[in-house]
PDB file of N, CA and C in Angstrom:
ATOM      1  N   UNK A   1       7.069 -11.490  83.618  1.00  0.00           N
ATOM      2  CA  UNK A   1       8.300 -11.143  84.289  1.00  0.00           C
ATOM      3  C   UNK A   1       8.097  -9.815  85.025  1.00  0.00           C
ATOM      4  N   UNK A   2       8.576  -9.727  86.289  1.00  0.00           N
ATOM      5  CA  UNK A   2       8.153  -8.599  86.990  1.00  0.00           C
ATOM      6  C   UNK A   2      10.166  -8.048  87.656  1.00  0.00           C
ATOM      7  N   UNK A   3      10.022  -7.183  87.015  1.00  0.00           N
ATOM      8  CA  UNK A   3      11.271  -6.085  87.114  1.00  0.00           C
ATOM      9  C   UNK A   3      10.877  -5.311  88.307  1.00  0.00           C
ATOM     10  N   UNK A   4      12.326  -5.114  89.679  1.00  0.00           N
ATOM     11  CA  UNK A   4      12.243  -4.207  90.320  1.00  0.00           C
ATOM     12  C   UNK A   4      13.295  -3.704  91.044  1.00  0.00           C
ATOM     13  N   UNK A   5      13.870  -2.629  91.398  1.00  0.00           N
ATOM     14  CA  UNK A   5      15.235  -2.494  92.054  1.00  0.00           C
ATOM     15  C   UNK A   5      15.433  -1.908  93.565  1.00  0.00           C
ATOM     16  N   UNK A   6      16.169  -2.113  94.203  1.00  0.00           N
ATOM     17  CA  UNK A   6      16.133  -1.635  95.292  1.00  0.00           C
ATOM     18  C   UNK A   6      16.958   0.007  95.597  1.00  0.00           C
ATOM     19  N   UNK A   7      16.918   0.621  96.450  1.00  0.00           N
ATOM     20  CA  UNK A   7      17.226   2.070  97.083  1.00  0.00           C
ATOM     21  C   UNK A   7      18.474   1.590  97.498  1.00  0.00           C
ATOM     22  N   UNK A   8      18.482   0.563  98.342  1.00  0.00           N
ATOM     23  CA  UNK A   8      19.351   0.311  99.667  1.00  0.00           C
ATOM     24  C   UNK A   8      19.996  -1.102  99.198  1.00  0.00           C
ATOM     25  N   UNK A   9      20.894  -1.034  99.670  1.00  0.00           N
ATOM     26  CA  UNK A   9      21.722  -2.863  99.769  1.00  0.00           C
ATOM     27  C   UNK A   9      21.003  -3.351 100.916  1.00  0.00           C
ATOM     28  N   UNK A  10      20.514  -4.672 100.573  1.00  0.00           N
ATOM     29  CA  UNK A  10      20.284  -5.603 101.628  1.00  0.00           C
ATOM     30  C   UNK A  10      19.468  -6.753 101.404  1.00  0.00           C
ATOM     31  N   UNK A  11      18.395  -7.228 101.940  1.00  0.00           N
ATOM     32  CA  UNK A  11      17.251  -8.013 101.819  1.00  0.00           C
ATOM     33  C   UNK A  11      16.286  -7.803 101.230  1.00  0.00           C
ATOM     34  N   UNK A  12      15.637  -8.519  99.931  1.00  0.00           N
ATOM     35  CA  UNK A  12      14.408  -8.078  99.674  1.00  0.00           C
ATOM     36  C   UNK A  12      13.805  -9.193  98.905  1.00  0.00           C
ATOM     37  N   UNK A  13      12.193  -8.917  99.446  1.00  0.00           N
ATOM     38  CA  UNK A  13      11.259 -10.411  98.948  1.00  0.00           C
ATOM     39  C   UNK A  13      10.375  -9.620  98.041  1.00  0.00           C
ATOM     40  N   UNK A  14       9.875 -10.664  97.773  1.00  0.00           N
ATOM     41  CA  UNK A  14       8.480  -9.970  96.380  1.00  0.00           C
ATOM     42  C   UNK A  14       7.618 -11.492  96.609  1.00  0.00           C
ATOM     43  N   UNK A  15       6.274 -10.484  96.362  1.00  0.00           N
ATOM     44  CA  UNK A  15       5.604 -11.641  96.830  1.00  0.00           C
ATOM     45  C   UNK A  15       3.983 -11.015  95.878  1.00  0.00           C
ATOM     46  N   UNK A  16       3.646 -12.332  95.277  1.00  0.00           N
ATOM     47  CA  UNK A  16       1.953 -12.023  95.316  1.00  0.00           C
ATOM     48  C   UNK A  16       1.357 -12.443  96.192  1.00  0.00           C
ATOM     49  N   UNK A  17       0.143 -11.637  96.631  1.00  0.00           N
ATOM     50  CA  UNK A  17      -0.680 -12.120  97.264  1.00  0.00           C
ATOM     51  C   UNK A  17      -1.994 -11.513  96.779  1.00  0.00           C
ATOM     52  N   UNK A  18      -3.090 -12.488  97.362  1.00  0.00           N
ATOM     53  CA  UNK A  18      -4.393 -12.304  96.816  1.00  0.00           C
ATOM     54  C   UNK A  18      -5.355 -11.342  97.475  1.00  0.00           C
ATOM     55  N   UNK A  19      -6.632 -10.693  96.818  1.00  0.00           N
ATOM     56  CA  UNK A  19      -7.254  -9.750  97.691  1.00  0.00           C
ATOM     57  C   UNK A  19      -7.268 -10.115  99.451  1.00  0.00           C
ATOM     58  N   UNK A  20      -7.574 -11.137  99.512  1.00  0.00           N
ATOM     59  CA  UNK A  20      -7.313 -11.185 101.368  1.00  0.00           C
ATOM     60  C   UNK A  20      -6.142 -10.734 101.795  1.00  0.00           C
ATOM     61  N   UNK A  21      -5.116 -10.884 100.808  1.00  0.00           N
ATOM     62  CA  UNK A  21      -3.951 -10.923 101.824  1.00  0.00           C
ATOM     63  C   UNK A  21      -2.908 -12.303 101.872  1.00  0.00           C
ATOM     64  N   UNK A  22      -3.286 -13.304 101.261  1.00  0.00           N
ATOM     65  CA  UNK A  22      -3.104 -14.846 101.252  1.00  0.00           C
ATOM     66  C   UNK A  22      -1.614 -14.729 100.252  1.00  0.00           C
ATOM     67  N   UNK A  23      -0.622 -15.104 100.418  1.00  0.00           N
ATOM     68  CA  UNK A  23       0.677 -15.184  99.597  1.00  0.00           C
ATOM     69  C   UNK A  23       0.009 -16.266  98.893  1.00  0.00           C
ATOM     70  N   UNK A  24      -0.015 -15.871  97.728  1.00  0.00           N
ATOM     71  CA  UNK A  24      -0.422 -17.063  96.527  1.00  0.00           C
ATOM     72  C   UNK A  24       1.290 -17.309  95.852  1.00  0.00           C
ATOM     73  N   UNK A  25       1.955 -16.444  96.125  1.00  0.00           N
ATOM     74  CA  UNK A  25       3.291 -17.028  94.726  1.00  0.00           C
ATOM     75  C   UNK A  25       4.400 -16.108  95.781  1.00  0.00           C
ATOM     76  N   UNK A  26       5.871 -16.671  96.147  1.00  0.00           N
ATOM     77  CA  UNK A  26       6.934 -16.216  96.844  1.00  0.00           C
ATOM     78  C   UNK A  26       8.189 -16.088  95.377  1.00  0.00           C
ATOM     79  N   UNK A  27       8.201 -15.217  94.832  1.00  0.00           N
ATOM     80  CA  UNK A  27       9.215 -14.531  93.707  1.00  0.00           C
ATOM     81  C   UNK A  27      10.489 -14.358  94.136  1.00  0.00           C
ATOM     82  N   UNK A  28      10.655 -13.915  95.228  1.00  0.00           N
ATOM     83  CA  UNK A  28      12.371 -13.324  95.442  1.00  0.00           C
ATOM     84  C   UNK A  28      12.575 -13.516  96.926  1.00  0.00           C
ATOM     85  N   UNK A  29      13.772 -13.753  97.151  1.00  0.00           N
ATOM     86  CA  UNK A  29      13.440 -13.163  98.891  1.00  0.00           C
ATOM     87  C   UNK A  29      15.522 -13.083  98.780  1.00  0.00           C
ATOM     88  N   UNK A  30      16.414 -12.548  98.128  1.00  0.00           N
ATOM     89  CA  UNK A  30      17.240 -12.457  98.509  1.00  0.00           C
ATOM     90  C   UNK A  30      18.138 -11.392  98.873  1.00  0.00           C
ATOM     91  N   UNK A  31      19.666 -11.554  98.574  1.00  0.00           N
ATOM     92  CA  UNK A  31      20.280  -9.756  98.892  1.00  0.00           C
ATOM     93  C   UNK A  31      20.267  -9.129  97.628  1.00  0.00           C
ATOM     94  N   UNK A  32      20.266  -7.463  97.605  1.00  0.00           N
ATOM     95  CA  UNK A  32      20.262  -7.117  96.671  1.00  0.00           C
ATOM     96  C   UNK A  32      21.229  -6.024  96.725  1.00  0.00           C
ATOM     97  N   UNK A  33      21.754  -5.242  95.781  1.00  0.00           N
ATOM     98  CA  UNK A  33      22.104  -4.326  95.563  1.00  0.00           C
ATOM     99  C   UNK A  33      21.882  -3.071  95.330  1.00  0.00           C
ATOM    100  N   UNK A  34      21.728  -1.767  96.207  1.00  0.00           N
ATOM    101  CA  UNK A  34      21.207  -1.025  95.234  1.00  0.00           C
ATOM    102  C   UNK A  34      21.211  -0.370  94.014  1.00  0.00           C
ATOM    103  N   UNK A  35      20.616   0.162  92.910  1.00  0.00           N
ATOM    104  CA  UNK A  35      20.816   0.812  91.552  1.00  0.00           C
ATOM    105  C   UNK A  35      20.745  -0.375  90.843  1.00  0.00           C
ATOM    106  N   UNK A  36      20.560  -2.074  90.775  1.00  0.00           N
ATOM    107  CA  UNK A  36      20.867  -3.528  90.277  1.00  0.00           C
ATOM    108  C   UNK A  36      19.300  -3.386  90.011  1.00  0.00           C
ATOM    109  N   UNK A  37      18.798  -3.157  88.633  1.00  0.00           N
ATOM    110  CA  UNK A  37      17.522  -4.353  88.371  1.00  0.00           C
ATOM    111  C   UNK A  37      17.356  -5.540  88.030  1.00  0.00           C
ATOM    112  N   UNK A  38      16.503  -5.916  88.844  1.00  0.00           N
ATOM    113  CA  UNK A  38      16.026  -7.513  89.141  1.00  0.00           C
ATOM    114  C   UNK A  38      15.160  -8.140  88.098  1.00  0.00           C
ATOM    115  N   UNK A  39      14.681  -8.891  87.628  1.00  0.00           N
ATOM    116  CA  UNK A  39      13.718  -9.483  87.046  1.00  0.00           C
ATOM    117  C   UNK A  39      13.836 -10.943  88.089  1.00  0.00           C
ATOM    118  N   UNK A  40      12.581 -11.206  88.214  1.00  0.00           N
ATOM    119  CA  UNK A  40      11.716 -12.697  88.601  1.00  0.00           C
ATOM    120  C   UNK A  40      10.509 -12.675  87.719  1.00  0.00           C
ATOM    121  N   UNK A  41      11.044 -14.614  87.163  1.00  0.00           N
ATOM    122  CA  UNK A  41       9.632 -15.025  86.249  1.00  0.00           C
ATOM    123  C   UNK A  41       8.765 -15.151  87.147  1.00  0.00           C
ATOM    124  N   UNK A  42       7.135 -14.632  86.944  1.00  0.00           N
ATOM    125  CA  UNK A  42       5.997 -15.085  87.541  1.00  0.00           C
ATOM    126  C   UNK A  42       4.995 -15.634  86.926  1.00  0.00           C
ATOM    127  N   UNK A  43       4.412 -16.746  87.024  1.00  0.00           N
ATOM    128  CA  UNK A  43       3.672 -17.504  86.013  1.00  0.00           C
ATOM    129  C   UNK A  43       2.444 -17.663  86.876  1.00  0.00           C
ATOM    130  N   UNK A  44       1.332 -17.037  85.494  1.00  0.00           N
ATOM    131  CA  UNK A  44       0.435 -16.869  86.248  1.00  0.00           C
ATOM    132  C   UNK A  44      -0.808 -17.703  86.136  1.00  0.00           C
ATOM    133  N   UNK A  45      -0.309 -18.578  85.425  1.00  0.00           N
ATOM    134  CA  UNK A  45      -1.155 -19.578  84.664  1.00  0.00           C
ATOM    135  C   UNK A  45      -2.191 -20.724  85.735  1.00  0.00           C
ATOM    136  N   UNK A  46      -1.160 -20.576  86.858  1.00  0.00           N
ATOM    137  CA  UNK A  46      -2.137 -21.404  87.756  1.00  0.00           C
ATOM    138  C   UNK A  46      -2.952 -20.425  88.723  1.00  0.00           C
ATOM    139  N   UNK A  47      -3.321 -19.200  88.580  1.00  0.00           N
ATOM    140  CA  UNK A  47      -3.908 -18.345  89.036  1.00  0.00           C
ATOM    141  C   UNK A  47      -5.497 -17.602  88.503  1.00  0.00           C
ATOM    142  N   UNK A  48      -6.138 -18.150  89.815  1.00  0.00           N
ATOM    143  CA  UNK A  48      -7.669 -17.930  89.057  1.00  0.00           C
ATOM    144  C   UNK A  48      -7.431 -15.999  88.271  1.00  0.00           C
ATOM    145  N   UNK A  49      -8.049 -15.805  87.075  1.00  0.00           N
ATOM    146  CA  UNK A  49      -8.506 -14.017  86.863  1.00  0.00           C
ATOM    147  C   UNK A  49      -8.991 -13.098  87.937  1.00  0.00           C
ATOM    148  N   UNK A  50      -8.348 -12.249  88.033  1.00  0.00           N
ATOM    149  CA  UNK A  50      -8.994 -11.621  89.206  1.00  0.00           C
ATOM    150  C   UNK A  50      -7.965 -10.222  89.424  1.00  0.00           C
ATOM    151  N   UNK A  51      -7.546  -9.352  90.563  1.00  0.00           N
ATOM    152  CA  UNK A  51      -6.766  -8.652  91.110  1.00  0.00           C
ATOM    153  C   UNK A  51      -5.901  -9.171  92.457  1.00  0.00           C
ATOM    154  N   UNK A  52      -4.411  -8.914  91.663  1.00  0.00           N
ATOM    155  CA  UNK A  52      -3.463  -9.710  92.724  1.00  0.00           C
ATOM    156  C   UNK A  52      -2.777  -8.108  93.272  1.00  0.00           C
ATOM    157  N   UNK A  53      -1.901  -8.530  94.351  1.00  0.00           N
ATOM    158  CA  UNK A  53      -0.970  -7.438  95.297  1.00  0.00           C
ATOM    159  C   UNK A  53      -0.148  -8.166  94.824  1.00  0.00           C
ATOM    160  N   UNK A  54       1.157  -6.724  94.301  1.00  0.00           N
ATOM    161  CA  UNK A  54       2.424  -7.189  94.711  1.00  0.00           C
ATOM    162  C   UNK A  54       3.274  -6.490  95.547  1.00  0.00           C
ATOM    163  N   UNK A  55       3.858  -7.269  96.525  1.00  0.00           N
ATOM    164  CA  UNK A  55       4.596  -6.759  97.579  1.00  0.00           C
ATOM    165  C   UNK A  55       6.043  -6.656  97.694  1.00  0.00           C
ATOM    166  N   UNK A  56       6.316  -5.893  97.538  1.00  0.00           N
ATOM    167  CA  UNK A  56       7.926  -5.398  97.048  1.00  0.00           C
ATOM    168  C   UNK A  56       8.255  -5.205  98.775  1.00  0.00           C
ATOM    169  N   UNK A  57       9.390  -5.922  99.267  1.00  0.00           N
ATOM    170  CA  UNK A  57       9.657  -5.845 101.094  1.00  0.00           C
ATOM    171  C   UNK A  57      10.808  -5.756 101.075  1.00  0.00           C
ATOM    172  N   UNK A  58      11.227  -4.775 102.064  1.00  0.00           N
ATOM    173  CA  UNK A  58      12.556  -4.893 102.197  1.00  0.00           C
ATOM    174  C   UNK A  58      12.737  -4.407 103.948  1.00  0.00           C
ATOM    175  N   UNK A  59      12.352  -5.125 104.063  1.00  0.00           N
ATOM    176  CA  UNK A  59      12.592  -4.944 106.035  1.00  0.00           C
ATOM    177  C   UNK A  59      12.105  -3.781 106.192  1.00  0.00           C
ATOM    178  N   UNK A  60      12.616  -2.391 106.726  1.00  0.00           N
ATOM    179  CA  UNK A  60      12.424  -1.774 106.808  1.00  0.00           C
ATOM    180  C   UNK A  60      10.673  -1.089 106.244  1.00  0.00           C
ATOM    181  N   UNK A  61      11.150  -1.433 104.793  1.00  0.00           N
ATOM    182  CA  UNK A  61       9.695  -0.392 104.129  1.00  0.00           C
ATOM    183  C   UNK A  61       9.583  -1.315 103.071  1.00  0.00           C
ATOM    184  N   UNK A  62       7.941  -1.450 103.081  1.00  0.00           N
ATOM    185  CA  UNK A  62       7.186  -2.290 101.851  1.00  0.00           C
ATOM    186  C   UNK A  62       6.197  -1.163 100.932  1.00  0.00           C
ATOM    187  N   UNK A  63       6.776  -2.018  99.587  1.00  0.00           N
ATOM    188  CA  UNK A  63       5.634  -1.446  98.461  1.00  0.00           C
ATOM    189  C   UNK A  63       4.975  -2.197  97.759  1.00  0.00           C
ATOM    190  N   UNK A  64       3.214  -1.866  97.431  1.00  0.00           N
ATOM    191  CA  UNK A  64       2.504  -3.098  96.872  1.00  0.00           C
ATOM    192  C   UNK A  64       1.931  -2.240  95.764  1.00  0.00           C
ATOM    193  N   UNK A  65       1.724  -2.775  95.008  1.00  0.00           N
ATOM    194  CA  UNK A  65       1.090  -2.400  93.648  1.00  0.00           C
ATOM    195  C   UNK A  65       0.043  -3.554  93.213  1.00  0.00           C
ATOM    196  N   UNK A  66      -0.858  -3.178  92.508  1.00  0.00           N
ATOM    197  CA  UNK A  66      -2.150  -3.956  92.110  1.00  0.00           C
ATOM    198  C   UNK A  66      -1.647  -4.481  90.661  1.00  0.00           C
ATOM    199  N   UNK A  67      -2.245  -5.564  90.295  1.00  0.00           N
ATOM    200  CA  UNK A  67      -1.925  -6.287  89.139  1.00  0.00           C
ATOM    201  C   UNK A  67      -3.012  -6.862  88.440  1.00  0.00           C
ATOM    202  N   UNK A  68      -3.459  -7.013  87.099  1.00  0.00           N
ATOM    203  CA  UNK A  68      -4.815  -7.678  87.201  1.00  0.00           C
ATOM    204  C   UNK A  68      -4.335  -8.850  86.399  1.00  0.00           C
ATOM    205  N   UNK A  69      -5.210 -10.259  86.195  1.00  0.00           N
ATOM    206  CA  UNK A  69      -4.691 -11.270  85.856  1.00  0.00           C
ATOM    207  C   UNK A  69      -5.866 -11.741  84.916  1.00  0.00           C
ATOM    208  N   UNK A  70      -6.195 -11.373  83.741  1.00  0.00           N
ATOM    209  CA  UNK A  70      -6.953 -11.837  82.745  1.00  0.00           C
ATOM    210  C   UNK A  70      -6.923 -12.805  82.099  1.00  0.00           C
ATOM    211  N   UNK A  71      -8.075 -13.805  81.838  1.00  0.00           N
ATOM    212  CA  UNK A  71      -7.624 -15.202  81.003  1.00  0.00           C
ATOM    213  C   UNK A  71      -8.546 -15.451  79.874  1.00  0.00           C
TER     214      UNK A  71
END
């Protein structure tokens, strides 16, 4: 489960994607509130081990953080 909240009211997606860059998994993409934490389940079970991006977007300004996926 990946928890995250927004600054601003509005739009926001979350997304993994893989070292290239490749969206492997689309988590969120709706309105939000700001000061409201979120949780989206992410299951990672169909995902080779390795290091994933996660991309926290919200129009304006994106944040990605590294994740590692051990099996």
């Amino acid at each position: 489960q990946i928890s995250f909240m927004s600054q601003a009211d509005g739009r926001l997606s979350l997304q993994i994607m893989d070292m290239t860059g490749r969206i492997v998994a689309d988590l969120f993409n709706s309105d939000v509130q700001a000061g409201v934490v979120y949780k989206s389940d992410f299951d990672a079970s169909t995902l080779p081990a390795g290091v994933y991006m996660v991309r926290l977007n919200s129009g304006s300004q994106s944040d990605i953080d590294r994740i590692q996926i051990a099996k």
